[in-house]
N, C-alpha and C. Protein backbone atom coordinates (compact mmCIF):
# COMPACT_ATOMS: atom_id res chain seq x y z
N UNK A 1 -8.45 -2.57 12.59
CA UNK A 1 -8.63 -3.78 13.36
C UNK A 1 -7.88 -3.63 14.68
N UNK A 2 -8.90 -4.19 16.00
CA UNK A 2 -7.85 -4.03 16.93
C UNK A 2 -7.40 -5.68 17.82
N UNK A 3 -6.79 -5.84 18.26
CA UNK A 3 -6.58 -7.28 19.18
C UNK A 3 -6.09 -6.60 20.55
N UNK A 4 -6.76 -7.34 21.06
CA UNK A 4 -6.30 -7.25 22.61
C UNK A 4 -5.87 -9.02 23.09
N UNK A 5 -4.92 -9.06 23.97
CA UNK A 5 -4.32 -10.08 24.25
C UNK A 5 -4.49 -10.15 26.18
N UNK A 6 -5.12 -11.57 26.12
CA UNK A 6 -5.03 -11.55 27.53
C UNK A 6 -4.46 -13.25 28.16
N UNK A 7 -3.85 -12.79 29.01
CA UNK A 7 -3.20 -13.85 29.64
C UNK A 7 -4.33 -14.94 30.17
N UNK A 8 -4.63 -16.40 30.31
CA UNK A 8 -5.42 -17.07 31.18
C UNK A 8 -4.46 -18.13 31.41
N UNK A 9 -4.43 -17.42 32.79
CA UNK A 9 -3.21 -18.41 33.90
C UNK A 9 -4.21 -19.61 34.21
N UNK A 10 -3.16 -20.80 33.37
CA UNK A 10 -3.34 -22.35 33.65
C UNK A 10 -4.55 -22.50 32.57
N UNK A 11 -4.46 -21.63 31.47
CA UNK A 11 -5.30 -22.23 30.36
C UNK A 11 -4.49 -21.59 29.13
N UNK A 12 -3.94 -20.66 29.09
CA UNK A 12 -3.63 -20.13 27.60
C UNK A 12 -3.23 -18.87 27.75
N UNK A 13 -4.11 -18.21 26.40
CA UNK A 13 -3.90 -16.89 25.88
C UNK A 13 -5.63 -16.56 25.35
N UNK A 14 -6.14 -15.47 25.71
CA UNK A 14 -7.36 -15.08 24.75
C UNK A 14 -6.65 -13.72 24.04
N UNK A 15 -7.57 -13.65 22.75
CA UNK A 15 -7.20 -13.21 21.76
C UNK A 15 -8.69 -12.11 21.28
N UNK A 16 -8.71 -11.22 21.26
CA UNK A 16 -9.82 -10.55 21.56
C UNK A 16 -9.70 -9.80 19.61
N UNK A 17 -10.83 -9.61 18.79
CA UNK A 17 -10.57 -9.67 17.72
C UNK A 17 -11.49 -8.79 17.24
N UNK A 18 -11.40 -7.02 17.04
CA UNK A 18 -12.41 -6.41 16.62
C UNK A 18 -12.02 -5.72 15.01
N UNK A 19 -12.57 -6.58 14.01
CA UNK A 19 -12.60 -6.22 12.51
C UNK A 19 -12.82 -4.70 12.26
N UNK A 20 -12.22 -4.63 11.34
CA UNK A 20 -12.58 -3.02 10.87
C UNK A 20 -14.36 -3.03 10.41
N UNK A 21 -14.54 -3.91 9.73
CA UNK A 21 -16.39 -3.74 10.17
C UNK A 21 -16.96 -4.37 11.40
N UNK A 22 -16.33 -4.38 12.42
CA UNK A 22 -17.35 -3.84 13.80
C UNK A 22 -16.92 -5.65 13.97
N UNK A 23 -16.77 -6.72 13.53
CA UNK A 23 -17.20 -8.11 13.80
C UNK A 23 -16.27 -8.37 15.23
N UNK A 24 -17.09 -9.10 16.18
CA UNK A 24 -16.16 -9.74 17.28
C UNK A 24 -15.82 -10.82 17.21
N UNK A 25 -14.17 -11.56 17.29
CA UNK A 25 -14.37 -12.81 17.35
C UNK A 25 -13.33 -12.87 18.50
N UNK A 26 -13.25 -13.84 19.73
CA UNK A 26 -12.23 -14.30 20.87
C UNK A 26 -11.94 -15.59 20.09
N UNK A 27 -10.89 -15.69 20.25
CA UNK A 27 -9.27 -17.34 19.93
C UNK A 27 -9.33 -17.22 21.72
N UNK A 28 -9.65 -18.49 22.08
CA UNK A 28 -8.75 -19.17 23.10
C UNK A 28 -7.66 -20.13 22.92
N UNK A 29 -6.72 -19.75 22.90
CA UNK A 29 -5.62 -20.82 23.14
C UNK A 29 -4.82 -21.09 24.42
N UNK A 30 -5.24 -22.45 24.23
CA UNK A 30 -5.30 -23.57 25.47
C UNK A 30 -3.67 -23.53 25.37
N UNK A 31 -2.93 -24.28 26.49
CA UNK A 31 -1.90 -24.91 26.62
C UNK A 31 -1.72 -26.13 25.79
N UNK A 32 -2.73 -26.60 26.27
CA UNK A 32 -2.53 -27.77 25.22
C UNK A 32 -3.03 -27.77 23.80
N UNK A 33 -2.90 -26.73 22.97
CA UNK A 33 -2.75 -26.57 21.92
C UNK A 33 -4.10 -26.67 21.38
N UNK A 34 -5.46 -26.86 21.71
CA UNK A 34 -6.77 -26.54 21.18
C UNK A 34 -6.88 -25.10 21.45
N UNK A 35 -7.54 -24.81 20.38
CA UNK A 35 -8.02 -23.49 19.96
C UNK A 35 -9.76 -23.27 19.82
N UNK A 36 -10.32 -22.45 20.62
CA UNK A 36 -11.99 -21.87 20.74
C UNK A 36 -12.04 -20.61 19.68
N UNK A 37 -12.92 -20.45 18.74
CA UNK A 37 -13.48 -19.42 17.96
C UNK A 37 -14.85 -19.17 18.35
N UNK A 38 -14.75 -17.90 19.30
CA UNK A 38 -16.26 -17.69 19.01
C UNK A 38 -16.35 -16.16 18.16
N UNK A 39 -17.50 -16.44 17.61
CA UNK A 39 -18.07 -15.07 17.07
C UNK A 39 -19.11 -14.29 17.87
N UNK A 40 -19.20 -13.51 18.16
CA UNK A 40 -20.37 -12.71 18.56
C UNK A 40 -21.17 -11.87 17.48
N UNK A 41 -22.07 -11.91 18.09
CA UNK A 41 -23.60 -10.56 17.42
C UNK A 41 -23.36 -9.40 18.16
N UNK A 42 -22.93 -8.77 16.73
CA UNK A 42 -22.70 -7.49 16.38
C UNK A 42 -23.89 -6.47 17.05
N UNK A 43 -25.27 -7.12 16.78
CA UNK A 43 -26.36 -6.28 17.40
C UNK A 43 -26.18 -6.55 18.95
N UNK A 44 -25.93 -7.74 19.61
CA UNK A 44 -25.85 -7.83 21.12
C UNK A 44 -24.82 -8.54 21.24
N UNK A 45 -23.25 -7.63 21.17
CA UNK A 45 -22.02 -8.61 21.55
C UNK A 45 -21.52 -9.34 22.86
N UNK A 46 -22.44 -9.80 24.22
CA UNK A 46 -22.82 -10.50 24.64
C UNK A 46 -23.00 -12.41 24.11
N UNK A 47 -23.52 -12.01 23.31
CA UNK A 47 -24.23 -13.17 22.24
C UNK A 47 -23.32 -14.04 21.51
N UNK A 48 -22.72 -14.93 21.95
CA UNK A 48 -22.29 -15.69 20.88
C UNK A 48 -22.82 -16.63 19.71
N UNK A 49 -22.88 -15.96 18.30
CA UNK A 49 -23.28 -16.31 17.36
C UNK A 49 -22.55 -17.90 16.66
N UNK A 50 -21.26 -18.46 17.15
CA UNK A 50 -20.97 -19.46 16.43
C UNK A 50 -19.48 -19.90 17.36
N UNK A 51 -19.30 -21.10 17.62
CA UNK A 51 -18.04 -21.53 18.44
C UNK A 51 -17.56 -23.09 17.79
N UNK A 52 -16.57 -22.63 17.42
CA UNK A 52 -15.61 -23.78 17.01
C UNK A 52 -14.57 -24.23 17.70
N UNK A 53 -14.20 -25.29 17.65
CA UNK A 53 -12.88 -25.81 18.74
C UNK A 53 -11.91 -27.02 17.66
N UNK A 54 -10.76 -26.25 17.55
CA UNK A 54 -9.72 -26.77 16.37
C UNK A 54 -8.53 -27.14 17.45
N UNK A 55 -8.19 -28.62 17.05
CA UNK A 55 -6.84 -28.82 17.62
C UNK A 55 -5.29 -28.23 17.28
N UNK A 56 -4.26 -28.27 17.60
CA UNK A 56 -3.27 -27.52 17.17
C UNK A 56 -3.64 -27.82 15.52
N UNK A 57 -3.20 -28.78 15.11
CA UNK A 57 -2.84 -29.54 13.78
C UNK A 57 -4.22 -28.11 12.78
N UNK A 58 -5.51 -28.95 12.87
CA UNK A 58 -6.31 -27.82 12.06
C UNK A 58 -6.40 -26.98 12.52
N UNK A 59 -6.01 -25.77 13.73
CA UNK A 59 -5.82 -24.73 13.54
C UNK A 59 -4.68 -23.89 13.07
N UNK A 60 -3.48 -24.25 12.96
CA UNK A 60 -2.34 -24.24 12.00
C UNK A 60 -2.79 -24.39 10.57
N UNK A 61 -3.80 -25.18 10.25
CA UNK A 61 -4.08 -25.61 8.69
C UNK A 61 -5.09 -23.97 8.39
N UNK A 62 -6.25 -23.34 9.24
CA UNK A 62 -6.96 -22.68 8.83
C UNK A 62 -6.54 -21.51 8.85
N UNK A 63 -5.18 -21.23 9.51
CA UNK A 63 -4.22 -19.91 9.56
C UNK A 63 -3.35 -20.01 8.65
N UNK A 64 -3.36 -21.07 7.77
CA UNK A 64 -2.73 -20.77 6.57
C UNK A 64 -3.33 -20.27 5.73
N UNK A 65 -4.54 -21.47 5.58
CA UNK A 65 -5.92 -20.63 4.63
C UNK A 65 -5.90 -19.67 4.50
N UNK A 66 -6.39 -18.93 5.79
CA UNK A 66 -6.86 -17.46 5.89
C UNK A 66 -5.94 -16.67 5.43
N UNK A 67 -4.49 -16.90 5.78
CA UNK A 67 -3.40 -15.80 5.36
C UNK A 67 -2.54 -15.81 4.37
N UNK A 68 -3.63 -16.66 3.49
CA UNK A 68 -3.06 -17.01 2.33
C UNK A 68 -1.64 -17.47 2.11
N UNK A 69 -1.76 -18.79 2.71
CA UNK A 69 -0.60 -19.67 2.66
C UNK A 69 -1.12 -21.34 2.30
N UNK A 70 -0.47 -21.86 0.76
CA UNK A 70 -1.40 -22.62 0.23
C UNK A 70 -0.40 -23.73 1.19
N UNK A 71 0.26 -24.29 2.29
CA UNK A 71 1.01 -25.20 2.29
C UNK A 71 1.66 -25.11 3.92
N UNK A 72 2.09 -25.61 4.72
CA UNK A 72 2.57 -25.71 6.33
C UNK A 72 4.32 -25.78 6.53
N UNK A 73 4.95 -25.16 5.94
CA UNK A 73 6.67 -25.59 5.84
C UNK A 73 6.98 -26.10 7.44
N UNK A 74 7.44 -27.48 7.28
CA UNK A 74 8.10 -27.73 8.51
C UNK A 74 9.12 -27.36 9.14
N UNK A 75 9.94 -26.53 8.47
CA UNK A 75 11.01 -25.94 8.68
C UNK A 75 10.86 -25.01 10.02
N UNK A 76 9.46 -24.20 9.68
CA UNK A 76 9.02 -22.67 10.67
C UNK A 76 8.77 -23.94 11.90
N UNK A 77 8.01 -25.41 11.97
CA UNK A 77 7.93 -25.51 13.04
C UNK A 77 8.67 -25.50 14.16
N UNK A 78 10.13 -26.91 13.06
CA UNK A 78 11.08 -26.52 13.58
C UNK A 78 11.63 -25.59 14.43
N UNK A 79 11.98 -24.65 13.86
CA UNK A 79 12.23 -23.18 14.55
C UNK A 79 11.58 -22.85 15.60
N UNK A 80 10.19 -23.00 15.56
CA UNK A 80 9.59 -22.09 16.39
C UNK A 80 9.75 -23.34 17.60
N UNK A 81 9.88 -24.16 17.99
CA UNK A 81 10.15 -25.08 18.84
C UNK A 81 11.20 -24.89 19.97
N UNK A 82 12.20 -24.94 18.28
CA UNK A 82 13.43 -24.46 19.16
C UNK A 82 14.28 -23.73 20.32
N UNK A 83 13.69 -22.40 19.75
CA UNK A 83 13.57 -20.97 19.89
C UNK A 83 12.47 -20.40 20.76
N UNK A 84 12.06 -20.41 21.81
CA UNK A 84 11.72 -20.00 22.48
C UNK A 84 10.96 -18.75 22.61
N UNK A 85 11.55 -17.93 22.11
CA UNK A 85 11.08 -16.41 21.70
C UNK A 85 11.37 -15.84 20.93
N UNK A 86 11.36 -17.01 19.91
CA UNK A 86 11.58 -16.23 18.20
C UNK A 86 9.69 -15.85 17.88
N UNK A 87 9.31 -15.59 17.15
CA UNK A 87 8.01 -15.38 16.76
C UNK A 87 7.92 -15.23 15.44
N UNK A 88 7.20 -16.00 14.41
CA UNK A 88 6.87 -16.03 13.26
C UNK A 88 5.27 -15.82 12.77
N UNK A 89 5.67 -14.70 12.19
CA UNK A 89 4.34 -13.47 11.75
C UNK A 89 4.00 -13.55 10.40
N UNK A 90 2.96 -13.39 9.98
CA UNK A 90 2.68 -12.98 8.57
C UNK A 90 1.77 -11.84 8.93
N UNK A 91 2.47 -11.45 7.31
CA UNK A 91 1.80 -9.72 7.40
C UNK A 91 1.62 -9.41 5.83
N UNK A 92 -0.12 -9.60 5.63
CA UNK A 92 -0.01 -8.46 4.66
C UNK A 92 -0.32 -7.56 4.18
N UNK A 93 0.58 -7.45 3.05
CA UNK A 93 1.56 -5.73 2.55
C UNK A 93 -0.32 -4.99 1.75
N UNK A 94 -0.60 -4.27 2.73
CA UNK A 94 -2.03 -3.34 2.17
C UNK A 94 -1.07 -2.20 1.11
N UNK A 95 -2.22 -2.04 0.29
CA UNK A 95 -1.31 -0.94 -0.76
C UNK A 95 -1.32 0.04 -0.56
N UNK A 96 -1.38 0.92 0.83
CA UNK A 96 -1.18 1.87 1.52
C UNK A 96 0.27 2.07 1.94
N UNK A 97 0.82 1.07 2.56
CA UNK A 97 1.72 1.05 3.02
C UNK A 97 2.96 1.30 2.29
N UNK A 98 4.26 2.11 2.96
CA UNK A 98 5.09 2.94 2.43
C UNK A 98 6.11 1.63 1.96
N UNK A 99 6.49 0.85 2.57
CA UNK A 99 7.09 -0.61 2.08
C UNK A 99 7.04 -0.59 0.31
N UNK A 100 5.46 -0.97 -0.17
CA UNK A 100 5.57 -0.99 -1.77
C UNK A 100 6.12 -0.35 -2.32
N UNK A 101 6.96 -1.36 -3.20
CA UNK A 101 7.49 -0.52 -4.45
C UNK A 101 9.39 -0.66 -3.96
N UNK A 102 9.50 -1.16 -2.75
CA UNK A 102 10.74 -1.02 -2.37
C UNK A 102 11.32 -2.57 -1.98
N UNK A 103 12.74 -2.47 -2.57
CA UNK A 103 13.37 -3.76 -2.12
C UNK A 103 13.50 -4.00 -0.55
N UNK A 104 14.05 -4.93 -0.33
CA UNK A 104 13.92 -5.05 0.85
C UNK A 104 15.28 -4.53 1.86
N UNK A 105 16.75 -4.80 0.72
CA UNK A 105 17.52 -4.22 1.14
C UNK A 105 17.29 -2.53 0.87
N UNK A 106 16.46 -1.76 0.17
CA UNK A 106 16.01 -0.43 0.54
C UNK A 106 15.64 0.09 2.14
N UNK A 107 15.24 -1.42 2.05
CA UNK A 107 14.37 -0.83 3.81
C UNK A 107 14.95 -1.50 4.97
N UNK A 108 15.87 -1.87 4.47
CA UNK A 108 17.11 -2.43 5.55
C UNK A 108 16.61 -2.96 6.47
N UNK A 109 15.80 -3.78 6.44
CA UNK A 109 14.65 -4.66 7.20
C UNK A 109 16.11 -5.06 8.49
N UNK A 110 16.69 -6.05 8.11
CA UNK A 110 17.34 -6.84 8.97
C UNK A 110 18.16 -5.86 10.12
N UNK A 111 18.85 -4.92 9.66
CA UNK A 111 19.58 -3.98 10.68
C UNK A 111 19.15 -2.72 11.16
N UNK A 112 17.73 -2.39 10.86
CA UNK A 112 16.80 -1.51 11.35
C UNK A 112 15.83 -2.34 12.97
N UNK A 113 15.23 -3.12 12.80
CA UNK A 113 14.26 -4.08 13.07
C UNK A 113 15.25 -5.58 13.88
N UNK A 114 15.92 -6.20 12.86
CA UNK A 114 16.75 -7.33 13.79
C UNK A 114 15.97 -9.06 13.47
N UNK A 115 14.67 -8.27 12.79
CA UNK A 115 13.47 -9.11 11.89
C UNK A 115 14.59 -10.24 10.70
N UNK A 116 14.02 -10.96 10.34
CA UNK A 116 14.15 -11.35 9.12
C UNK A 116 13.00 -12.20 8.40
N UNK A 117 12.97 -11.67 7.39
CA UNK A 117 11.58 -11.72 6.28
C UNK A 117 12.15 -12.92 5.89
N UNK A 118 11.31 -14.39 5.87
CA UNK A 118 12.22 -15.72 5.60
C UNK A 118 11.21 -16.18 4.74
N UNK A 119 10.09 -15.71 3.94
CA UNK A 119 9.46 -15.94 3.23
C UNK A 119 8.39 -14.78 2.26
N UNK A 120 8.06 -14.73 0.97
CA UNK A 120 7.67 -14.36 0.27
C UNK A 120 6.37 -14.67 -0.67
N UNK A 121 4.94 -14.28 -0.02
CA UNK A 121 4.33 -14.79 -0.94
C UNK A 121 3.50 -13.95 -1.26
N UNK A 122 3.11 -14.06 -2.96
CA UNK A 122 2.67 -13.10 -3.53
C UNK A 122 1.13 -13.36 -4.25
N UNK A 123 0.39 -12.05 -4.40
CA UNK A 123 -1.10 -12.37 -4.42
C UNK A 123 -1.52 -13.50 -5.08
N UNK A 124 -0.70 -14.36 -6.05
CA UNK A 124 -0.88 -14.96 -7.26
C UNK A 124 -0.37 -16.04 -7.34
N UNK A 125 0.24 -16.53 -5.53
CA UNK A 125 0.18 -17.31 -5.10
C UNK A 125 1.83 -17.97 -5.18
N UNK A 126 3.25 -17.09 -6.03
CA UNK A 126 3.83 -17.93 -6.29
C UNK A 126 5.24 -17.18 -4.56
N UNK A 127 5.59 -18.44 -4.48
CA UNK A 127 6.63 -18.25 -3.27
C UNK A 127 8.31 -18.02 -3.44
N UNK A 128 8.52 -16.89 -2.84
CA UNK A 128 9.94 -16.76 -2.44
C UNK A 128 10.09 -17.26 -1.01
N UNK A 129 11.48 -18.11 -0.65
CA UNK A 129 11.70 -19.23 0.54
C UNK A 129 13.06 -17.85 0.23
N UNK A 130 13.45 -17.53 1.47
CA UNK A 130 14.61 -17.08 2.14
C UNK A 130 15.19 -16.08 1.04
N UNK A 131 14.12 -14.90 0.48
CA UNK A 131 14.11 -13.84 -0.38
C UNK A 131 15.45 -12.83 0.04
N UNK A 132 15.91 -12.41 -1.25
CA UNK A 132 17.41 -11.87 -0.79
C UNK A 132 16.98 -10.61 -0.61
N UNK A 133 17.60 -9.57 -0.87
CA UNK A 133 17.76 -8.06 -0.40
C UNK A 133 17.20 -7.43 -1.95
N UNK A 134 17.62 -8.11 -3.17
CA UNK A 134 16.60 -7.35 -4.39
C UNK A 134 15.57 -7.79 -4.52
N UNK A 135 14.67 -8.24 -3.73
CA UNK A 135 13.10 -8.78 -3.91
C UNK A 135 12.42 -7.23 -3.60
N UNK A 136 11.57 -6.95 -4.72
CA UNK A 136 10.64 -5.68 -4.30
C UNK A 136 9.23 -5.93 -3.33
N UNK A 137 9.16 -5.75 -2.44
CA UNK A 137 7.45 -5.72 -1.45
C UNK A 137 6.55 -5.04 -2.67
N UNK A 138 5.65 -6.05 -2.73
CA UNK A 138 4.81 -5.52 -3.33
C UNK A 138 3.26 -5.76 -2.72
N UNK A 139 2.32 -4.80 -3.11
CA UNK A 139 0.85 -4.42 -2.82
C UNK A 139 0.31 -6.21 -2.67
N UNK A 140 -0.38 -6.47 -1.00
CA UNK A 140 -1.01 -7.46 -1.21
C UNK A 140 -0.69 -9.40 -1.14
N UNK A 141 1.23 -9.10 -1.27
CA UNK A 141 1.98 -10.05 -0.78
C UNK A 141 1.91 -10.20 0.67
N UNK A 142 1.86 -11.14 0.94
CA UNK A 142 1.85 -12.18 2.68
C UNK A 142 3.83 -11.99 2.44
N UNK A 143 4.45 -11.04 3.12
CA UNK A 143 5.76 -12.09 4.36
C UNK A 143 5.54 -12.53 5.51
N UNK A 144 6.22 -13.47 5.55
CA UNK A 144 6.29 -14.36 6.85
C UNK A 144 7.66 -13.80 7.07
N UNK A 145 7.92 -13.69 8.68
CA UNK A 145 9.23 -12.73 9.50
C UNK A 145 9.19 -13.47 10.79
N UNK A 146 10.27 -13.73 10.91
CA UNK A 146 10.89 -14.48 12.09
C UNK A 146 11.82 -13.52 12.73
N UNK A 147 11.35 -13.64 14.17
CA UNK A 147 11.95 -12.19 15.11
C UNK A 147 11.51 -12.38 16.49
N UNK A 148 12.01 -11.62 17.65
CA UNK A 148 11.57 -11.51 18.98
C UNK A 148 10.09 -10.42 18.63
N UNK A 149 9.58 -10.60 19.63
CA UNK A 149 8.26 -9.09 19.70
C UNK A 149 8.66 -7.97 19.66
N UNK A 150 9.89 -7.55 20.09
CA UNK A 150 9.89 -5.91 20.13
C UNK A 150 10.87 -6.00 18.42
N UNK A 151 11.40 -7.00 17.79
CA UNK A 151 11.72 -6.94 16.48
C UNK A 151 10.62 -6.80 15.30
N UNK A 152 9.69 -7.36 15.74
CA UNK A 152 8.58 -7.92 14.77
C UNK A 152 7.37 -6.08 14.92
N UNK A 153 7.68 -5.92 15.86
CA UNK A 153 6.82 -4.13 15.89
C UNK A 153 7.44 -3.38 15.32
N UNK A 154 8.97 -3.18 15.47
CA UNK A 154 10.07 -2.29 14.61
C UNK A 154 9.79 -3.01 13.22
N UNK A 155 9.53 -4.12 12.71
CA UNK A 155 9.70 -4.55 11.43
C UNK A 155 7.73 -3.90 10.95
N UNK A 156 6.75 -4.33 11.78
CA UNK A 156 5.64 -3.71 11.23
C UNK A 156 5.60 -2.33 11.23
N UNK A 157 6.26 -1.21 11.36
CA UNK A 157 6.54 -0.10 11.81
C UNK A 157 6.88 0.10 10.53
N UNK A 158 8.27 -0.47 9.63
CA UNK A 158 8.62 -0.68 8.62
C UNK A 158 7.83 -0.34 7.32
N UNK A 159 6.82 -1.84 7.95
CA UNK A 159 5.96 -1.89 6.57
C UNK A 159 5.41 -0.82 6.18
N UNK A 160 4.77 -0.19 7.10
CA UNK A 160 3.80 1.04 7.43
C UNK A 160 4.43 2.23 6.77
N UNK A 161 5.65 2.16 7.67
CA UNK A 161 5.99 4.05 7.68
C UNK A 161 6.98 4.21 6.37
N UNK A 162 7.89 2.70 6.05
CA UNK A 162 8.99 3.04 5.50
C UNK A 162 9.85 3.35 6.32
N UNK A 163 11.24 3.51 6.02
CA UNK A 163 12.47 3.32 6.52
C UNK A 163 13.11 5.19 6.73
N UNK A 164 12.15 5.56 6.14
CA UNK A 164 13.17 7.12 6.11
C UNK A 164 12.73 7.92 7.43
């Protein structure tokens, strides 16, 4: 999958979205917090096949959906308010990745990276909130990681390569 990110001065951010099977979709996000989905045709990606427009509120609700998060903790909004250039990510753990099978203090997430993994959720739906250092990553779990951008690449770097 690839994303490309583009700036639109005095409207947002576009979000450019090419699936590992070929699908196109662009996210516009507005300043003021509405969000555009379009899809394109795959046979003429030109073509927009379908466009939706979600306000902050349901597009926060359908990025939980999707990333398998049954619930909205107000806590992350909190934060992310606050904080300026903290960034809160979910990522999940494909069973490729060198991460499985390892605690988290194995992979010394926090003093490698500068990341911290502030949530835990696992295929089967049940949640770790502020998971300690013996929680094992396992195949297929969503963490959520709160971090700057160049923390949150050293922490996906992590997932990927492992720590050694």
């Amino acid at each position: 999958m690839t994303i490309r990110e583009t700036d639109l001065p005095g409207i947002g951010k576009k979000f450019q979205v090419t699936t590992r099977s070929g699908d196109k979709l662009v996210i516009v996000v507005h300043d003021d917090g509405r969000r555009e989905c379009y899809h394109f045709d795959p046979e003429s990606p030109d073509d927009t096949l379908s466009l939706i427009t979600l306000d902050d509120d349901e597009a926060r609700l359908v990025a939980g959906i999707i990333g398998g998060m049954t619930y909205k903790p107000r806590a992350l909004e909190t934060i992310e308010v606050a904080l300026d250039d903290l960034i809160i990510e979910w990522y999940r753990v494909d069973p490729e990745y060198k991460c499985v099978g390892k605690t988290i203090g194995e992979l010394n997430v926090r003093h490698i990276s500068g990341a911290t993994i502030i949530a835990v959720v696992e295929k089967h739906q049940s949640k770790q909130i502020n998971p300690g250092p013996e929680v094992r990553i396992k195949a297929e779990a969503t963490l959520v990681v709160a971090g700057e951008r160049g923390q949150q690449k050293l922490f996906k770097n992590i997932l990927m390569n492992g720590c050694d």
